[in-house]
PDB file of N, CA and C in Angstrom:
ATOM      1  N   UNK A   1       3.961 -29.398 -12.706  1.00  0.00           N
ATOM      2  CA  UNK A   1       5.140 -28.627 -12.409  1.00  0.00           C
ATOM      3  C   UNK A   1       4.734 -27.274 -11.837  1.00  0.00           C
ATOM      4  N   UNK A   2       5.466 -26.849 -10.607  1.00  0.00           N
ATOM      5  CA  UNK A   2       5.280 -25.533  -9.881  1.00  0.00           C
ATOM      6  C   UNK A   2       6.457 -24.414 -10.414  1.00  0.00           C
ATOM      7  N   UNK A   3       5.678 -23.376 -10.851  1.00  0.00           N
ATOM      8  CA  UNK A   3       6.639 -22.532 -10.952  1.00  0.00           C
ATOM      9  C   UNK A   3       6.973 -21.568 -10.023  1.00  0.00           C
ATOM     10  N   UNK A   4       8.095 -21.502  -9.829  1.00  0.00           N
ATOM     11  CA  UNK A   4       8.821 -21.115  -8.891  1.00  0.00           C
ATOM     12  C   UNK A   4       8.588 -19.065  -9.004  1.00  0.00           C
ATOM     13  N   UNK A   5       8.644 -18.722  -7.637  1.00  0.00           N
ATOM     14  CA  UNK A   5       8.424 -17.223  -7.873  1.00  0.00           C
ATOM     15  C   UNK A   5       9.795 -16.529  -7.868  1.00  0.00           C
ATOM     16  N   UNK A   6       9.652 -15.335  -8.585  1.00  0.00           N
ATOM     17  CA  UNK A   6      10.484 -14.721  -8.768  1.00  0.00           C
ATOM     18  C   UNK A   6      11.070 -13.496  -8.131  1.00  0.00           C
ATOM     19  N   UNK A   7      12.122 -13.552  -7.630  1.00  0.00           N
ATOM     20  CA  UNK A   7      12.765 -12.557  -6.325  1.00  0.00           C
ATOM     21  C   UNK A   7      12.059 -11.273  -7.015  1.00  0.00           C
ATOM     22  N   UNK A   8      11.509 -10.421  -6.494  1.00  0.00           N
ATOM     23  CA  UNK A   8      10.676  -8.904  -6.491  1.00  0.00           C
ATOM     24  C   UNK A   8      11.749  -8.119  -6.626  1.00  0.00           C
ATOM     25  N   UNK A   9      11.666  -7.051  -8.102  1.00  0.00           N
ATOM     26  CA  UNK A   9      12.841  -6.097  -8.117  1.00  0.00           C
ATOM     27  C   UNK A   9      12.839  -5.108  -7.601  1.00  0.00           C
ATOM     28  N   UNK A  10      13.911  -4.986  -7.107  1.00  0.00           N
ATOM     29  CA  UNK A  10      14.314  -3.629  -5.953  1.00  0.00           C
ATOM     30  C   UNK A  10      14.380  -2.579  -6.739  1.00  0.00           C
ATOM     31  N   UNK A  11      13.834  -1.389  -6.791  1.00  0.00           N
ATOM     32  CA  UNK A  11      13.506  -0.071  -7.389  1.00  0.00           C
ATOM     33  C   UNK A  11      14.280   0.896  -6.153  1.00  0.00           C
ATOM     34  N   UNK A  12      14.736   2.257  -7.051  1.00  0.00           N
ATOM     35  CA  UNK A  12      15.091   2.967  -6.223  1.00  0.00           C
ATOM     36  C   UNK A  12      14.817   4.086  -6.189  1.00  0.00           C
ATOM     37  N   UNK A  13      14.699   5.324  -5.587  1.00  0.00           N
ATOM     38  CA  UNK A  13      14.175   6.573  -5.494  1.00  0.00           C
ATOM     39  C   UNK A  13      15.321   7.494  -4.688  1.00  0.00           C
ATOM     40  N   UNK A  14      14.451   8.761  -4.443  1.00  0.00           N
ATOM     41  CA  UNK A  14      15.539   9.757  -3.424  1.00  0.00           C
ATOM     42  C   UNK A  14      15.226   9.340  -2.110  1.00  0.00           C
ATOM     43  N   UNK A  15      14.091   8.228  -1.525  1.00  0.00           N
ATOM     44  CA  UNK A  15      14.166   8.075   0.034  1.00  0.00           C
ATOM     45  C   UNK A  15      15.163   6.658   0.178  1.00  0.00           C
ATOM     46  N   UNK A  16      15.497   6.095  -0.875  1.00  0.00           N
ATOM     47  CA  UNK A  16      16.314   4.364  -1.106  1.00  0.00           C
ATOM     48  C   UNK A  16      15.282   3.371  -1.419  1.00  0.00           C
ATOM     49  N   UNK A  17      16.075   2.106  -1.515  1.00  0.00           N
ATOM     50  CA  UNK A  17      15.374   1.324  -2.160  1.00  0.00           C
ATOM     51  C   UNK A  17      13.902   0.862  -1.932  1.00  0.00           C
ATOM     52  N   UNK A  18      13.603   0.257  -2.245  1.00  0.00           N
ATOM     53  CA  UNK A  18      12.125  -0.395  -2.448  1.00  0.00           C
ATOM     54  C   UNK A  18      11.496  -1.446  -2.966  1.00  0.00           C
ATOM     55  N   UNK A  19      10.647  -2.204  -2.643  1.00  0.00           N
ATOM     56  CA  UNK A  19       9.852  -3.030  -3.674  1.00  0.00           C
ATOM     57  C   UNK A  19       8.460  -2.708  -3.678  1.00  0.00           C
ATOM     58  N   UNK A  20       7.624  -3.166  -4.547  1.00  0.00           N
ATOM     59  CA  UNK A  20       6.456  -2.604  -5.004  1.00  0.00           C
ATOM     60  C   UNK A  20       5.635  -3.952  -4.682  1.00  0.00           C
ATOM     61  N   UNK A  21       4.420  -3.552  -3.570  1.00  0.00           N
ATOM     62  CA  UNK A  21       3.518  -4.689  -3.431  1.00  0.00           C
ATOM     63  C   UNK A  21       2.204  -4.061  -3.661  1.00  0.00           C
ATOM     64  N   UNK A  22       1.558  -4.865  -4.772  1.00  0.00           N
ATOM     65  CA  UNK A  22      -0.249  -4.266  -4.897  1.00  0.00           C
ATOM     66  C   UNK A  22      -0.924  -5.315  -4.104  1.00  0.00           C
ATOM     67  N   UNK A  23      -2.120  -4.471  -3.899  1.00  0.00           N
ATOM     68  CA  UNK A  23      -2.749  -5.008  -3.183  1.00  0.00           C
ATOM     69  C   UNK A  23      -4.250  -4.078  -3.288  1.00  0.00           C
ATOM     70  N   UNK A  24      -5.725  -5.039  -3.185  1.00  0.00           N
ATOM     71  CA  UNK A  24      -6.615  -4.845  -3.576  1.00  0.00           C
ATOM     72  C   UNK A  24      -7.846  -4.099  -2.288  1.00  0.00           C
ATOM     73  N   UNK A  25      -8.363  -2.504  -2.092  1.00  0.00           N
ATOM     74  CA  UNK A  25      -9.135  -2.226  -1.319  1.00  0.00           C
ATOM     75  C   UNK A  25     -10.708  -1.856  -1.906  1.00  0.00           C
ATOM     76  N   UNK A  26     -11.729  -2.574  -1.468  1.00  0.00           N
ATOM     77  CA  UNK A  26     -12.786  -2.112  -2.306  1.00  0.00           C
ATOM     78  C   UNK A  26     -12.876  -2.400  -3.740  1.00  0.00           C
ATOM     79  N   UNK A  27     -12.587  -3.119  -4.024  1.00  0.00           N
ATOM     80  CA  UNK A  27     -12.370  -3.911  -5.321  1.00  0.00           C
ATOM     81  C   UNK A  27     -11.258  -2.573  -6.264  1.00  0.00           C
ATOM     82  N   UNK A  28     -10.536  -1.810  -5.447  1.00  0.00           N
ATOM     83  CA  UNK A  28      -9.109  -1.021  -6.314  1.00  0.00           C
ATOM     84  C   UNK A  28      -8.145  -1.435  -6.518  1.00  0.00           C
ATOM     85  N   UNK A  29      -7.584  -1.388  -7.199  1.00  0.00           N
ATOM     86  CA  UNK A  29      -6.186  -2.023  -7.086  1.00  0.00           C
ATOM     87  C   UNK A  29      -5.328  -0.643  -6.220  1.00  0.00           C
ATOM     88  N   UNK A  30      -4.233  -0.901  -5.499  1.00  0.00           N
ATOM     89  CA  UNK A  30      -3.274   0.091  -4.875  1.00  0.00           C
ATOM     90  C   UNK A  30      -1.775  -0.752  -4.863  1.00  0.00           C
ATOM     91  N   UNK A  31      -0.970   0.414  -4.499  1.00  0.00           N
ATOM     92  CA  UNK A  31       0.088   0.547  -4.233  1.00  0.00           C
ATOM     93  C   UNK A  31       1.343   0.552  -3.337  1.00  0.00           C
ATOM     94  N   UNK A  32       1.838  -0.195  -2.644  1.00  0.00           N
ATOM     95  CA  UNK A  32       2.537  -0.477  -1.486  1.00  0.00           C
ATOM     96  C   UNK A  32       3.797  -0.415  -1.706  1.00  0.00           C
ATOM     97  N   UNK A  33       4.894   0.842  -1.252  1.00  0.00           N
ATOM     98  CA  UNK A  33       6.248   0.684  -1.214  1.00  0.00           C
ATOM     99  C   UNK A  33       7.103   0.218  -0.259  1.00  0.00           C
ATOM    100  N   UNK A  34       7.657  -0.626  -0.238  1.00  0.00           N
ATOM    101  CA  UNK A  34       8.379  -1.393   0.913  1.00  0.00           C
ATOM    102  C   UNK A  34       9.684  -1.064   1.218  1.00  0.00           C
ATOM    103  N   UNK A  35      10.085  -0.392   1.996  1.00  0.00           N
ATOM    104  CA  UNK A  35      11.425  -0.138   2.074  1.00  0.00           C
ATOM    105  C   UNK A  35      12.394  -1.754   2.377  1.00  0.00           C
ATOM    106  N   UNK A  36      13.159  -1.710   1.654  1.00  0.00           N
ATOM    107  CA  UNK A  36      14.298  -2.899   1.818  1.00  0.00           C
ATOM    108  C   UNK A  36      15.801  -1.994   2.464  1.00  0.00           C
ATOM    109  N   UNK A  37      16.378  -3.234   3.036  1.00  0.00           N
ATOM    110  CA  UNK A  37      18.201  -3.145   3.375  1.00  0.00           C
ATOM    111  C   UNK A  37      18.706  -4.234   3.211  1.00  0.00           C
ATOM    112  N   UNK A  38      19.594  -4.162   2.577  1.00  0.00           N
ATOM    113  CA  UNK A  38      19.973  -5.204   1.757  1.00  0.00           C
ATOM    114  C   UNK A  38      19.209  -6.602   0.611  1.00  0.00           C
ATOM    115  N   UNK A  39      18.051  -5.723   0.307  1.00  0.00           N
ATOM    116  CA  UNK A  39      16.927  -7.009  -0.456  1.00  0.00           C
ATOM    117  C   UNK A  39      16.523  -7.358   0.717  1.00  0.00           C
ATOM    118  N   UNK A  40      16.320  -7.258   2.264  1.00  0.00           N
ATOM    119  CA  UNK A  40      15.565  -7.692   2.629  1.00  0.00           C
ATOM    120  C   UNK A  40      14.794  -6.782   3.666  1.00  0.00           C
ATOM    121  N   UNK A  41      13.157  -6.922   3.735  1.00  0.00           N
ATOM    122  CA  UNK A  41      12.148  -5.891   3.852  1.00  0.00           C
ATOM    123  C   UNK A  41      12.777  -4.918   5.511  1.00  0.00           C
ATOM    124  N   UNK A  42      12.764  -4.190   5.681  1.00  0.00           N
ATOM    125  CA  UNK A  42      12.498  -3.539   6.798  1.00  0.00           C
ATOM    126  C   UNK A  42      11.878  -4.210   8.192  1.00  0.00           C
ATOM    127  N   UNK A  43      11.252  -4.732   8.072  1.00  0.00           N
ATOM    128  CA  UNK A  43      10.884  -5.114   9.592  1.00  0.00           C
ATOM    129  C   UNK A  43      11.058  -6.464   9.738  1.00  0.00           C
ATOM    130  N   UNK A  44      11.497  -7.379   8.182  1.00  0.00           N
ATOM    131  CA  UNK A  44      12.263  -8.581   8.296  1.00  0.00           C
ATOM    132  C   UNK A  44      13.820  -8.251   9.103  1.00  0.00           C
ATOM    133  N   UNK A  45      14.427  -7.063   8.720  1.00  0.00           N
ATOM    134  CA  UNK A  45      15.965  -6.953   9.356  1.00  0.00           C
ATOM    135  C   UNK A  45      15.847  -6.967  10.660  1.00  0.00           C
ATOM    136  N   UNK A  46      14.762  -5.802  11.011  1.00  0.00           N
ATOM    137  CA  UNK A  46      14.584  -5.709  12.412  1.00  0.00           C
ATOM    138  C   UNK A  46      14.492  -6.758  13.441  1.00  0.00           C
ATOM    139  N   UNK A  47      13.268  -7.558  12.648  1.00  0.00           N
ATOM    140  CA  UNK A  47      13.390  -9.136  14.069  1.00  0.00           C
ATOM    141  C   UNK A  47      14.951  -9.744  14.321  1.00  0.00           C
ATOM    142  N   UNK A  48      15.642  -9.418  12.832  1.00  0.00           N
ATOM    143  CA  UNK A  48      16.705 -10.534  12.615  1.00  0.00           C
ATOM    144  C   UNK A  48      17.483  -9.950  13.495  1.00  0.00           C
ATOM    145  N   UNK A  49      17.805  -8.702  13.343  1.00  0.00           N
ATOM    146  CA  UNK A  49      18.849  -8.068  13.945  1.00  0.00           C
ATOM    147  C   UNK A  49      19.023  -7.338  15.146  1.00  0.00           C
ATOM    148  N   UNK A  50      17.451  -7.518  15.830  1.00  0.00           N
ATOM    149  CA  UNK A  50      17.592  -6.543  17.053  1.00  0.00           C
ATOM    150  C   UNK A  50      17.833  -7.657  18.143  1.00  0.00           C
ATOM    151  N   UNK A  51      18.697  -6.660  18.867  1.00  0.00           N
ATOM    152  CA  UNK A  51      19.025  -7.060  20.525  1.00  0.00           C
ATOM    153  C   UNK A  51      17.629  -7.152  21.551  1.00  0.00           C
ATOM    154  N   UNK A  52      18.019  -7.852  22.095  1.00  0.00           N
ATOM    155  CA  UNK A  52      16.899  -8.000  23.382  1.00  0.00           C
ATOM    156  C   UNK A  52      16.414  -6.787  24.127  1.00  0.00           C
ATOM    157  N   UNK A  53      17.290  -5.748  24.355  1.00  0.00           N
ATOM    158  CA  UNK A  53      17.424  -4.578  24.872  1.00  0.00           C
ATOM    159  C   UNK A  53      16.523  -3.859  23.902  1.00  0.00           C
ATOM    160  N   UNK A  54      16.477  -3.352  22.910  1.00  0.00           N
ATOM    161  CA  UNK A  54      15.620  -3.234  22.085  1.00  0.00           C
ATOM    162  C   UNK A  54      14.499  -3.230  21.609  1.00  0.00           C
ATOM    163  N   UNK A  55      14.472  -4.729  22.098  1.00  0.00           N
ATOM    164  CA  UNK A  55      13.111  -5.197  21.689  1.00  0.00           C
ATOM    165  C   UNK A  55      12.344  -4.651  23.048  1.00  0.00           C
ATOM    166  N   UNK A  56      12.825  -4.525  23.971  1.00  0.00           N
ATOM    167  CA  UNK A  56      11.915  -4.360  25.336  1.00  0.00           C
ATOM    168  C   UNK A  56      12.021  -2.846  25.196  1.00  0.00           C
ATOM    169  N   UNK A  57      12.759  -1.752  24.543  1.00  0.00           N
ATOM    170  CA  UNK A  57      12.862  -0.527  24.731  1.00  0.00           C
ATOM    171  C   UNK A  57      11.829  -0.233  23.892  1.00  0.00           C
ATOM    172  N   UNK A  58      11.518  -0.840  22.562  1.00  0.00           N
ATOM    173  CA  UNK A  58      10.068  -0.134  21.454  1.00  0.00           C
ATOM    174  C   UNK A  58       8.969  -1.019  22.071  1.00  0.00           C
ATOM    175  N   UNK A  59       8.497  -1.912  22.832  1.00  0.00           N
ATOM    176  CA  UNK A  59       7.521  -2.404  23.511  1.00  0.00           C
ATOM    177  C   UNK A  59       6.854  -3.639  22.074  1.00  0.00           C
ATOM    178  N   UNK A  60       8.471  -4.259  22.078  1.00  0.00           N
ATOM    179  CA  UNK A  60       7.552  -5.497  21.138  1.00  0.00           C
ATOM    180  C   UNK A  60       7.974  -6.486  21.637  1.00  0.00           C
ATOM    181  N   UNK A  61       7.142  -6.938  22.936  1.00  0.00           N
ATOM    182  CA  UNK A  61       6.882  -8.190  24.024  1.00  0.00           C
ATOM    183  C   UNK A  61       6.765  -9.708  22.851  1.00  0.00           C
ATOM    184  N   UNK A  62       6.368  -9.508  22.077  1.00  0.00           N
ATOM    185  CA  UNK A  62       5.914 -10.765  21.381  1.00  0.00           C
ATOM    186  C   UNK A  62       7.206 -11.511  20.850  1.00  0.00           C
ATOM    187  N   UNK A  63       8.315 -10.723  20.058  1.00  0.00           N
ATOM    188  CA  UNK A  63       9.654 -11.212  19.501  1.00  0.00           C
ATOM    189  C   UNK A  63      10.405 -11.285  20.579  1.00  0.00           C
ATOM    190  N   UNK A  64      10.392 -10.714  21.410  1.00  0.00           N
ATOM    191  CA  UNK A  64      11.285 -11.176  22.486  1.00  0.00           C
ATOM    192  C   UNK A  64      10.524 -12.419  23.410  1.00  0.00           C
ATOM    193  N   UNK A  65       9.318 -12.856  23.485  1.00  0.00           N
ATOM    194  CA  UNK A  65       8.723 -14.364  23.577  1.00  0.00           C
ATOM    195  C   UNK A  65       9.376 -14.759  22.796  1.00  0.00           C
ATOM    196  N   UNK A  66       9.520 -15.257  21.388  1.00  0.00           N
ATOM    197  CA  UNK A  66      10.032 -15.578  20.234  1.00  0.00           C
ATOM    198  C   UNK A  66      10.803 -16.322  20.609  1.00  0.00           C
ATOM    199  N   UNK A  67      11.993 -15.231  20.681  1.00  0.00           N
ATOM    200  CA  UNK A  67      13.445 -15.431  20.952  1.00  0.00           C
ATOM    201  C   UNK A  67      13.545 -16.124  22.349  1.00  0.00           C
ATOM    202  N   UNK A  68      13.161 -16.318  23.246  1.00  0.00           N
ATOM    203  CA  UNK A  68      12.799 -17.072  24.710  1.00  0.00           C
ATOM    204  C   UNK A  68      13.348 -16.382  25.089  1.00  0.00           C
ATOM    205  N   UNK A  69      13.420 -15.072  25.539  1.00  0.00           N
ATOM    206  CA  UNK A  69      13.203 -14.202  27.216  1.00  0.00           C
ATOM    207  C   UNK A  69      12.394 -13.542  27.726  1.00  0.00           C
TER     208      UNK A  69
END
């Protein structure tokens, strides 16, 4: 039996929400704050939600391949 993972809790501060990802440099453990909108990460909204126009105005050629134009 696989156990299933568990949605990451959204924490909040004075810049907004967040989730907390560690992650290991040089055998350290550290600290990664992720900004979220709506529970979902920041640059997940962005692919979802940006226009084509957009995508060619911040110079990210690759998601707009993606998306086929």
């Amino acid at each position: 039996m696989k156990k299933e993972k568990s949605k990451p809790k959204i924490l909040k501060d004075k810049r907004g929400e967040y989730i907390k990802q560690w992650y290991f440099i040089n055998g350290k453990q550290k600290l990664m704050k992720i900004n979220v909108i709506d529970g979902i990460p920041v640059y997940e909204c962005y692919e979802q939600n940006a226009d084509p126009i957009t995508l060619l105005e911040n110079g990210n050629y690759e998601l707009l391949h993606e998306l086929g134009y």
